[in-house]
C-alpha atoms as a PDB file:
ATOM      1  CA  UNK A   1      83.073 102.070  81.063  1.00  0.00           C
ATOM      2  CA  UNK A   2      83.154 103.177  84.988  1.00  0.00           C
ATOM      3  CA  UNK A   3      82.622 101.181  87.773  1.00  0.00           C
ATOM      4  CA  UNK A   4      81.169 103.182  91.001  1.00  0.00           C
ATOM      5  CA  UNK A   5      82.816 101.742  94.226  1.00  0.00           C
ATOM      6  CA  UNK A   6      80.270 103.405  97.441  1.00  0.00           C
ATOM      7  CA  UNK A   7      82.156 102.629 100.568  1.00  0.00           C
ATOM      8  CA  UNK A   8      80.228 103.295 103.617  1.00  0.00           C
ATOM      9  CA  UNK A   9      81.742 102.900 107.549  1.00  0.00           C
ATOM     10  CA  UNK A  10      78.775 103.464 109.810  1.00  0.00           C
ATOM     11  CA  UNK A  11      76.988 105.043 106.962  1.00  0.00           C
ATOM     12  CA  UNK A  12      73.995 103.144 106.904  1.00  0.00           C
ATOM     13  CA  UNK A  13      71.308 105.523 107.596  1.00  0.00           C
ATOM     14  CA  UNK A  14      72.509 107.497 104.889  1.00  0.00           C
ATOM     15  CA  UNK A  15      73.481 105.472 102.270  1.00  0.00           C
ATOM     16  CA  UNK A  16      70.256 104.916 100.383  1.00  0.00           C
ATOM     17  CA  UNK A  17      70.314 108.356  99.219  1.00  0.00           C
ATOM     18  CA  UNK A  18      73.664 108.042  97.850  1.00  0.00           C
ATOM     19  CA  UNK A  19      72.691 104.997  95.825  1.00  0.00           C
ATOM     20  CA  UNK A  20      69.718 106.491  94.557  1.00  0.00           C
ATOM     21  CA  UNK A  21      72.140 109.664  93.116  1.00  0.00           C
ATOM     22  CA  UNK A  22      73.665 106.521  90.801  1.00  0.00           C
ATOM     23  CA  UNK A  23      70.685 105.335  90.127  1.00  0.00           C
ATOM     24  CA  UNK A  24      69.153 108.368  88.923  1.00  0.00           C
ATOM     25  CA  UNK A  25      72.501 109.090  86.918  1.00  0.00           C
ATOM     26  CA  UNK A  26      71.391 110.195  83.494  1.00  0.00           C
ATOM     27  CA  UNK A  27      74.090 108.086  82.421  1.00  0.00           C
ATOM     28  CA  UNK A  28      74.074 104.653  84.030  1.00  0.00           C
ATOM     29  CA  UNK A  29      78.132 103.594  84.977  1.00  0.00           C
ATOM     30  CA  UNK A  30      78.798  99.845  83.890  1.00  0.00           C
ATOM     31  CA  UNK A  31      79.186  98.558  87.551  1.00  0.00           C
ATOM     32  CA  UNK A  32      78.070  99.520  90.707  1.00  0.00           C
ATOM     33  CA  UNK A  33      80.054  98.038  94.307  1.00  0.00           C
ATOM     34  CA  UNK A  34      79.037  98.544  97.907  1.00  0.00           C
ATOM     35  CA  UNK A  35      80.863  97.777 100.842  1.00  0.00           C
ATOM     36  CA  UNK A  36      80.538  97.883 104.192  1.00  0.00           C
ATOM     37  CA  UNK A  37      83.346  97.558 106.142  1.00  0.00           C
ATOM     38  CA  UNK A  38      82.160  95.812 109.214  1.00  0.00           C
ATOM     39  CA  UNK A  39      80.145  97.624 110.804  1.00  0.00           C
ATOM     40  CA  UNK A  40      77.204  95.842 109.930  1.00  0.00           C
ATOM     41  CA  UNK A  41      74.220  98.577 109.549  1.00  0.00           C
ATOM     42  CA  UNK A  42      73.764  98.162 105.565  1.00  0.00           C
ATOM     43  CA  UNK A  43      72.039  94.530 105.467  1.00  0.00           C
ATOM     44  CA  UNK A  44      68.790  96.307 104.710  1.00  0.00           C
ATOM     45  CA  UNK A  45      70.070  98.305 101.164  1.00  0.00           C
ATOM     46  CA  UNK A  46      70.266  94.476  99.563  1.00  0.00           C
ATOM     47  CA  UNK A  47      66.498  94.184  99.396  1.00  0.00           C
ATOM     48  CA  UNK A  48      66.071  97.653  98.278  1.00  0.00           C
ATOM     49  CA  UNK A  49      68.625  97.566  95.253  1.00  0.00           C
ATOM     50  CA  UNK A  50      69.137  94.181  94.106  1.00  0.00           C
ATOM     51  CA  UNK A  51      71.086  95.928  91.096  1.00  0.00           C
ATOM     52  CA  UNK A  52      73.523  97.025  93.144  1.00  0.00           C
ATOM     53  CA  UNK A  53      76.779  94.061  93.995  1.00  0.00           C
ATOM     54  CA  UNK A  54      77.341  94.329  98.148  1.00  0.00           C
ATOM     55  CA  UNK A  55      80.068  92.924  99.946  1.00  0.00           C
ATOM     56  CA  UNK A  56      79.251  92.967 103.633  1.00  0.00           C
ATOM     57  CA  UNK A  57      82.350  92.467 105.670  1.00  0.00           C
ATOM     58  CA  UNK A  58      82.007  90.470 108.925  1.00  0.00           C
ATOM     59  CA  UNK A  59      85.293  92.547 110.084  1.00  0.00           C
ATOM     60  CA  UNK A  60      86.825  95.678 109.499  1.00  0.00           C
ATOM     61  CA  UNK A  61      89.690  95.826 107.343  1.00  0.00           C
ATOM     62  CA  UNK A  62      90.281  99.340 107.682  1.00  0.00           C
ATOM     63  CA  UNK A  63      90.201 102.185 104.857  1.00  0.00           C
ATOM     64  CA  UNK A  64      93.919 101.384 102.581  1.00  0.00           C
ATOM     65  CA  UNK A  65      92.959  97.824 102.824  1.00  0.00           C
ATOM     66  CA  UNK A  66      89.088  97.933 102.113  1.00  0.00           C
ATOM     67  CA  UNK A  67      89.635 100.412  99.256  1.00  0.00           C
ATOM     68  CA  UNK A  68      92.646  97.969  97.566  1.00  0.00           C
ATOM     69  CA  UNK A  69      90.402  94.923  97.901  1.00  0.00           C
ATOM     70  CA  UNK A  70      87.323  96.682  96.178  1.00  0.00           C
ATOM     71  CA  UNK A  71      89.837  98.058  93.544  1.00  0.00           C
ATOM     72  CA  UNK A  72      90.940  94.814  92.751  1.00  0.00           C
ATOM     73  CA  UNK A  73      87.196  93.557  91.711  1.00  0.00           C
ATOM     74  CA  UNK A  74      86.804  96.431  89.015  1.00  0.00           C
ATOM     75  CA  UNK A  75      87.404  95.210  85.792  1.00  0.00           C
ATOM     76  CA  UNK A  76      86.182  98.189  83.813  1.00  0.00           C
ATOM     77  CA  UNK A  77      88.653 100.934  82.200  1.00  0.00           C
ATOM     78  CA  UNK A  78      87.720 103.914  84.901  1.00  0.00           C
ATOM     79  CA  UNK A  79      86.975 103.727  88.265  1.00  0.00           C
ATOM     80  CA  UNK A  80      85.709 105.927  91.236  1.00  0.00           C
ATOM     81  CA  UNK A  81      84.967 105.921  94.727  1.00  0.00           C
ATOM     82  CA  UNK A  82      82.154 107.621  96.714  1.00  0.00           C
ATOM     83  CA  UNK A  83      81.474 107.731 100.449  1.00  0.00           C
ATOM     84  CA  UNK A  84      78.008 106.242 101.033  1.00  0.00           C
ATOM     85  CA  UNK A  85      77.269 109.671 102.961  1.00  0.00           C
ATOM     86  CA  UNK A  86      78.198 111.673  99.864  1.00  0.00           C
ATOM     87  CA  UNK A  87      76.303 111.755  96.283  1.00  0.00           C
ATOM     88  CA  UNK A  88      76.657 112.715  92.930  1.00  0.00           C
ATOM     89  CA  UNK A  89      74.525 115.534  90.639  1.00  0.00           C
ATOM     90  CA  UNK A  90      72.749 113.619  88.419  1.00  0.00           C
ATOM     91  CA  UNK A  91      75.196 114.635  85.468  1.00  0.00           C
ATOM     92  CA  UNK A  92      77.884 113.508  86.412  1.00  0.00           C
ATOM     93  CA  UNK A  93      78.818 110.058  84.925  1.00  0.00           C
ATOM     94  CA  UNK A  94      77.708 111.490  81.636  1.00  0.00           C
ATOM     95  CA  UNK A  95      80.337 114.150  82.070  1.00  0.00           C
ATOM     96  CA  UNK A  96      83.023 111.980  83.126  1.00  0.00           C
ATOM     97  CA  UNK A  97      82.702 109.663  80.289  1.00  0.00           C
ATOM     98  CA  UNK A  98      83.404 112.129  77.928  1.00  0.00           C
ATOM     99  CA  UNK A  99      87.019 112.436  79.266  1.00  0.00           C
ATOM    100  CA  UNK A 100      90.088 110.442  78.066  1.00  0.00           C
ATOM    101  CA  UNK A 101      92.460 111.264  80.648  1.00  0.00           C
ATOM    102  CA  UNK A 102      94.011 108.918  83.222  1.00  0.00           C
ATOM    103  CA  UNK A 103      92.922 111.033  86.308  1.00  0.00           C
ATOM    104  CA  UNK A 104      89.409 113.290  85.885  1.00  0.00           C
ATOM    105  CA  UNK A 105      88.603 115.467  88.880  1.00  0.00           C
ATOM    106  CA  UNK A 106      86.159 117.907  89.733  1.00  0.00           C
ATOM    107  CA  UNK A 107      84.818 120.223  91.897  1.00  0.00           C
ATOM    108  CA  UNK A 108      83.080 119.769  95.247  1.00  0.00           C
ATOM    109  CA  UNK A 109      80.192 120.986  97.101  1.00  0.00           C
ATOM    110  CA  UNK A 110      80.601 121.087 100.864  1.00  0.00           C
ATOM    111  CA  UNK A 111      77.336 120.449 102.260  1.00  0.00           C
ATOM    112  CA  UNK A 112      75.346 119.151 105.540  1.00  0.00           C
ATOM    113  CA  UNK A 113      75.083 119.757 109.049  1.00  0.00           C
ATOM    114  CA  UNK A 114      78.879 120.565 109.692  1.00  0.00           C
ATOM    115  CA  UNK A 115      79.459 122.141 106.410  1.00  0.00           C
ATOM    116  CA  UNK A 116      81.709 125.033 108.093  1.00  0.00           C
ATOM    117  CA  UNK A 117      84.560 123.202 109.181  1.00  0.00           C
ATOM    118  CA  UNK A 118      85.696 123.352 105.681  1.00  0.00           C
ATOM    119  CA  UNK A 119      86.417 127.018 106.454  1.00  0.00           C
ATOM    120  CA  UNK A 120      89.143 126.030 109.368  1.00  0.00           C
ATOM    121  CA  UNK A 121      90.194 122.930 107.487  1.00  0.00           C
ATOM    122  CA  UNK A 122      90.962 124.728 104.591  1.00  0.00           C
ATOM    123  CA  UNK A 123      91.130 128.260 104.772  1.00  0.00           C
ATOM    124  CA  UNK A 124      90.500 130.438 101.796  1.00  0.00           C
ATOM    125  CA  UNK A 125      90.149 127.203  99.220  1.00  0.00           C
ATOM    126  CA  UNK A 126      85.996 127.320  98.945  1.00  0.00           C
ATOM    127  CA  UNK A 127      83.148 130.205  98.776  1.00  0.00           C
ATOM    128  CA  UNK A 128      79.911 130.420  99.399  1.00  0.00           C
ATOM    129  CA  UNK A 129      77.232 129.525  97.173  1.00  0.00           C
ATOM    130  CA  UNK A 130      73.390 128.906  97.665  1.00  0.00           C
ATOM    131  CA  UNK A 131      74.339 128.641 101.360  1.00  0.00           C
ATOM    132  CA  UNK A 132      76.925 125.747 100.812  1.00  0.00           C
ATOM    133  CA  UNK A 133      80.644 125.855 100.047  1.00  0.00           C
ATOM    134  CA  UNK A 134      81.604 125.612  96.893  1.00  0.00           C
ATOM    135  CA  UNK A 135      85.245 123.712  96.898  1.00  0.00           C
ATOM    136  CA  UNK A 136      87.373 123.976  93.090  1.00  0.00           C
ATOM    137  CA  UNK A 137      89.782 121.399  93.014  1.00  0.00           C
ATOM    138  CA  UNK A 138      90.936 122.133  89.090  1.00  0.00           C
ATOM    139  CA  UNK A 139      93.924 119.652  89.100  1.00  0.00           C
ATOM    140  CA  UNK A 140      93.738 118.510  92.185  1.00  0.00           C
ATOM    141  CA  UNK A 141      93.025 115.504  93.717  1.00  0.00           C
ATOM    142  CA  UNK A 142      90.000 114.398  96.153  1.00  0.00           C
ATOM    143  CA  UNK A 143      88.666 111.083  97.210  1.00  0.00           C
ATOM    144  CA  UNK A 144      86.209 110.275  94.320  1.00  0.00           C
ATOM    145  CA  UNK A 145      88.670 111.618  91.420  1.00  0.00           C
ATOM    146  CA  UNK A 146      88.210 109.074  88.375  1.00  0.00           C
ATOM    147  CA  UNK A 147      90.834 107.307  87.490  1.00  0.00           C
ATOM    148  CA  UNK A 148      92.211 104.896  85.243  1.00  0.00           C
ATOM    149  CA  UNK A 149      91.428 101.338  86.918  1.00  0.00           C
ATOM    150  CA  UNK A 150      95.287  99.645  85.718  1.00  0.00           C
ATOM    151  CA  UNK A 151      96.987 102.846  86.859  1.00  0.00           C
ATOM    152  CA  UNK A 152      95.342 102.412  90.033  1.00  0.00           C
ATOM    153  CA  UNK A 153      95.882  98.832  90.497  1.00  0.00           C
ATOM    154  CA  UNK A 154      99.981  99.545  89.322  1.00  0.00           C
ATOM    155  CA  UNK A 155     100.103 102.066  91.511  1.00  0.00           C
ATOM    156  CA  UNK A 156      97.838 100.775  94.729  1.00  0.00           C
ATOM    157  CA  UNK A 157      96.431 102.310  97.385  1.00  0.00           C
ATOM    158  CA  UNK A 158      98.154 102.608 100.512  1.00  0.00           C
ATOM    159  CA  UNK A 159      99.175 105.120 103.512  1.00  0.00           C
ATOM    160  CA  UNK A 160     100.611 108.281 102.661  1.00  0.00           C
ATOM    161  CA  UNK A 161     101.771 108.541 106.311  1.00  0.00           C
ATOM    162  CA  UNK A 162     103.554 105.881 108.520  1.00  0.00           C
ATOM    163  CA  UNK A 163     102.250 107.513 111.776  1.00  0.00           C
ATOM    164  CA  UNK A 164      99.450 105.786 112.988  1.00  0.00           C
ATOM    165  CA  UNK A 165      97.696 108.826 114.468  1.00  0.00           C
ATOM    166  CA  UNK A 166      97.725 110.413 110.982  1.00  0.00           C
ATOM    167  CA  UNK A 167      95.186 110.007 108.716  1.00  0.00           C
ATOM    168  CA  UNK A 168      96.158 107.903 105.810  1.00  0.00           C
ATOM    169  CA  UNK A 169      94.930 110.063 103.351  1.00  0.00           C
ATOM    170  CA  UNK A 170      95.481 107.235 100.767  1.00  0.00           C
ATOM    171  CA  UNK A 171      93.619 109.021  97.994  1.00  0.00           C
ATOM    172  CA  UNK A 172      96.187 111.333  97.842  1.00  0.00           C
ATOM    173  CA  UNK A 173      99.072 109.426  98.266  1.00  0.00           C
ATOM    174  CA  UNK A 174      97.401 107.368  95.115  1.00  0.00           C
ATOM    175  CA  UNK A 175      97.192 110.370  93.365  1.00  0.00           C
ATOM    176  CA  UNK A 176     101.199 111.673  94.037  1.00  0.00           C
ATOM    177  CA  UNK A 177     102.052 107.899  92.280  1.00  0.00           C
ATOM    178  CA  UNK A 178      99.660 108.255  89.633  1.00  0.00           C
ATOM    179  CA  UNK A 179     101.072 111.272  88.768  1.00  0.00           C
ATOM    180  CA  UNK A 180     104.617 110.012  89.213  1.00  0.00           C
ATOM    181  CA  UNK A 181     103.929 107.360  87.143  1.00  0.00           C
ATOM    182  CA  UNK A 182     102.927 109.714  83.948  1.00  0.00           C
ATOM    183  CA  UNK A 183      99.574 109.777  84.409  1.00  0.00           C
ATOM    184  CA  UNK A 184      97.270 112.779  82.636  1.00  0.00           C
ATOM    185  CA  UNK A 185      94.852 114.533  84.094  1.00  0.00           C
ATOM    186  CA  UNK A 186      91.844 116.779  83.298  1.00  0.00           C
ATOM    187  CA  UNK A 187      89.512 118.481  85.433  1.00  0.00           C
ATOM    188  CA  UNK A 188      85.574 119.488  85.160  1.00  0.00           C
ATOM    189  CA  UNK A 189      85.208 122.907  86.459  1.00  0.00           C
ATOM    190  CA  UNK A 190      81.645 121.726  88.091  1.00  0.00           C
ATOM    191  CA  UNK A 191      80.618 121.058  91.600  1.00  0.00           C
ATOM    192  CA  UNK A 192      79.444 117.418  90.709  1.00  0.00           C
ATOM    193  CA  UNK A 193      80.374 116.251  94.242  1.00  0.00           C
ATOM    194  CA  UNK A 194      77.928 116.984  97.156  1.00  0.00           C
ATOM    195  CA  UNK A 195      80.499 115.983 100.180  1.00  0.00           C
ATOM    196  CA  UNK A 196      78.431 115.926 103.121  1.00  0.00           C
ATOM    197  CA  UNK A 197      80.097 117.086 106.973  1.00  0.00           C
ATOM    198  CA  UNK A 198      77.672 115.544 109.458  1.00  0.00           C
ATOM    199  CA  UNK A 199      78.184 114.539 113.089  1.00  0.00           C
ATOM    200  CA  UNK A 200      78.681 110.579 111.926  1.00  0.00           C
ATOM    201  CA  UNK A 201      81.594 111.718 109.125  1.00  0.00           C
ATOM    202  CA  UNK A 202      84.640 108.744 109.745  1.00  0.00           C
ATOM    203  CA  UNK A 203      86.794 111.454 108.856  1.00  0.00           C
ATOM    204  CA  UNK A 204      87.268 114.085 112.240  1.00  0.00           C
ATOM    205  CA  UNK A 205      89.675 116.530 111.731  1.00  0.00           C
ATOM    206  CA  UNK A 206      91.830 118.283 115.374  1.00  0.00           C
ATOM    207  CA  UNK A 207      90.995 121.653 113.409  1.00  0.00           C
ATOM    208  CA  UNK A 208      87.643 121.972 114.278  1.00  0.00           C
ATOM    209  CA  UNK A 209      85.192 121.322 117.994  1.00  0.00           C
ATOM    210  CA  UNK A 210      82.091 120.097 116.043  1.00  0.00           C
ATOM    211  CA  UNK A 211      79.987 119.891 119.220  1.00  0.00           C
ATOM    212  CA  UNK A 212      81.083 123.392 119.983  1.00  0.00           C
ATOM    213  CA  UNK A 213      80.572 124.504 116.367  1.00  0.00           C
ATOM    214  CA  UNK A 214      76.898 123.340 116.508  1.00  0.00           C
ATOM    215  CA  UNK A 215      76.123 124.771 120.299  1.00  0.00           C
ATOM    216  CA  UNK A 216      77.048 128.214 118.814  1.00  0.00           C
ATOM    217  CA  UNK A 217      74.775 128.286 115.661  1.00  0.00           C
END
C-alpha cells in the first residue's frame, strides 16, 4: 500500500499533468496527497480531480516543514514524494509494489526546457538518451525514493545543512538516517522518473546561468 505525496511550490501550471501520470498509473497507489505550500495557484486542480486529497496552505511553511507535516498524514506502509512539475511512467507503482525493501529507488530521466544543467550539476553521472538525460541512481538516493512510511516518520525529515544559504537537501539527509538506522534498500534499474528542469524549478543551482544557457541554444 503507497501513498503518493505531489508537492508543488509555484507549480500550478504544471501540475495537472503530473496528477494525470498517477492517475493513469496502471497500478492505482492507495492514497494520493497534494499540497501547495502557499503560494496559492492550485485552487483550480480541486474541481478537476476530486479523487485526489489537497491541502492548500494559506502560508508557506517551507520545504523540511511542509514535507514532515504531509508525512505525518500517510498512514499506509510505503510512501513517496513527487514534485508537481515532475511525473511518473505509467509503470511505475506497479513496479514499486513488488519490492519489500525499506528504501526502493530508481532511475531518473532529466527532461524539459533546462534539461542540460544536469551536465554542470553533475558531471559525468547521466547520458544521453532519446535526446534527454538519462540519470542511474542504483543505490542512491533522490527526492521521490520510496520508502518505508514508520522509518520515515522515526527518522524525520529535516535539514541536512545548518547554513541557511544551503539548500536543505532534506531528502538526502532522510536517506543518510534511514540508512543509519538499518534500513534496506533495493533499486529498479529503470528511468521511471521524468524530473523536469524548467525556468519555474524551486530548486536553482550557482552551477549553472539558465538565462544564459537558453540565449545560447
Amino acid at each position: 500500500m503507497i501513498t503518493i505525496v505531489i508537492a508543488s511550490y509555484g507549480y500550478g501550471h504544471l501540475a495537472a499533468h503530473c496528477i494525470e501520470s498517477i492517475l493513469s498509473q496502471s497500478v492505482s497507489p492507495h492514497r494520493v496527497l497534494f499540497v501547495d505550500d502557499g503560494v496559492g495557484d492550485c485552487e483550480h486542480l480541486q474541481s478537476l480531480y476530486p479523487e485526489i486529497e489537497f491541502v492548500l496552505r494559506p502560508e508557506n511553511l517551507g520545504t523540511v516543514a511542509n514535507f514532515q507535516d504531509m508525512l505525518s498524514r500517510v498512514e499506509t506502509e510505503y510512501v513517496m514524494f513527487l514534485g508537481a512539475d515532475n511525473w511518473l511512467r505509467s509503470d511505475t507503482i506497479k513496479l514499486l509494489s513488488a519490492e519489500n525493501a525499506d528504501i526502493v529507488t530508481y532511475d531518473i530521466v532529466v527532461t524539459g526546457e533546462l534539461k542540460d544543467e544536469i551536465l554542470s550539476r553533475v558531471p559525468g553521472e547521466s547520458q544521453e538518451v532519446n535526446g534527454d538525460h538519462y540519470w542511474c541512481r542504483d543505490n542512491k538516493h533522490h527526492g521521490s525514493m520510496m520508502y518505508r512510511t514508520s522509518l520515515g516518520k522515526r527518522v524525520r525529515y529535516e535539514k541536512r545543512f545548518a547554513d541557511p544559504n544551503t539548500h536543505s537537501q532534506e531528502d538526502w539527509r532522510l536517506w543518510d538516517m534511514m540508512l543509519a538506522a538499518g534500513a534496506s534498500v533495493s533499486s529498479i534499474p529503470e528511468g521511471l522518473l521524468y524530473y523536469r528542469r524548467h525556468r519555474e524549478n524551486f530548486l536553482k543551482y550557482k552551477t549553472v546561468n539558465p538565462l544564459k544557457e537558453v540565449v545560447a541554444v
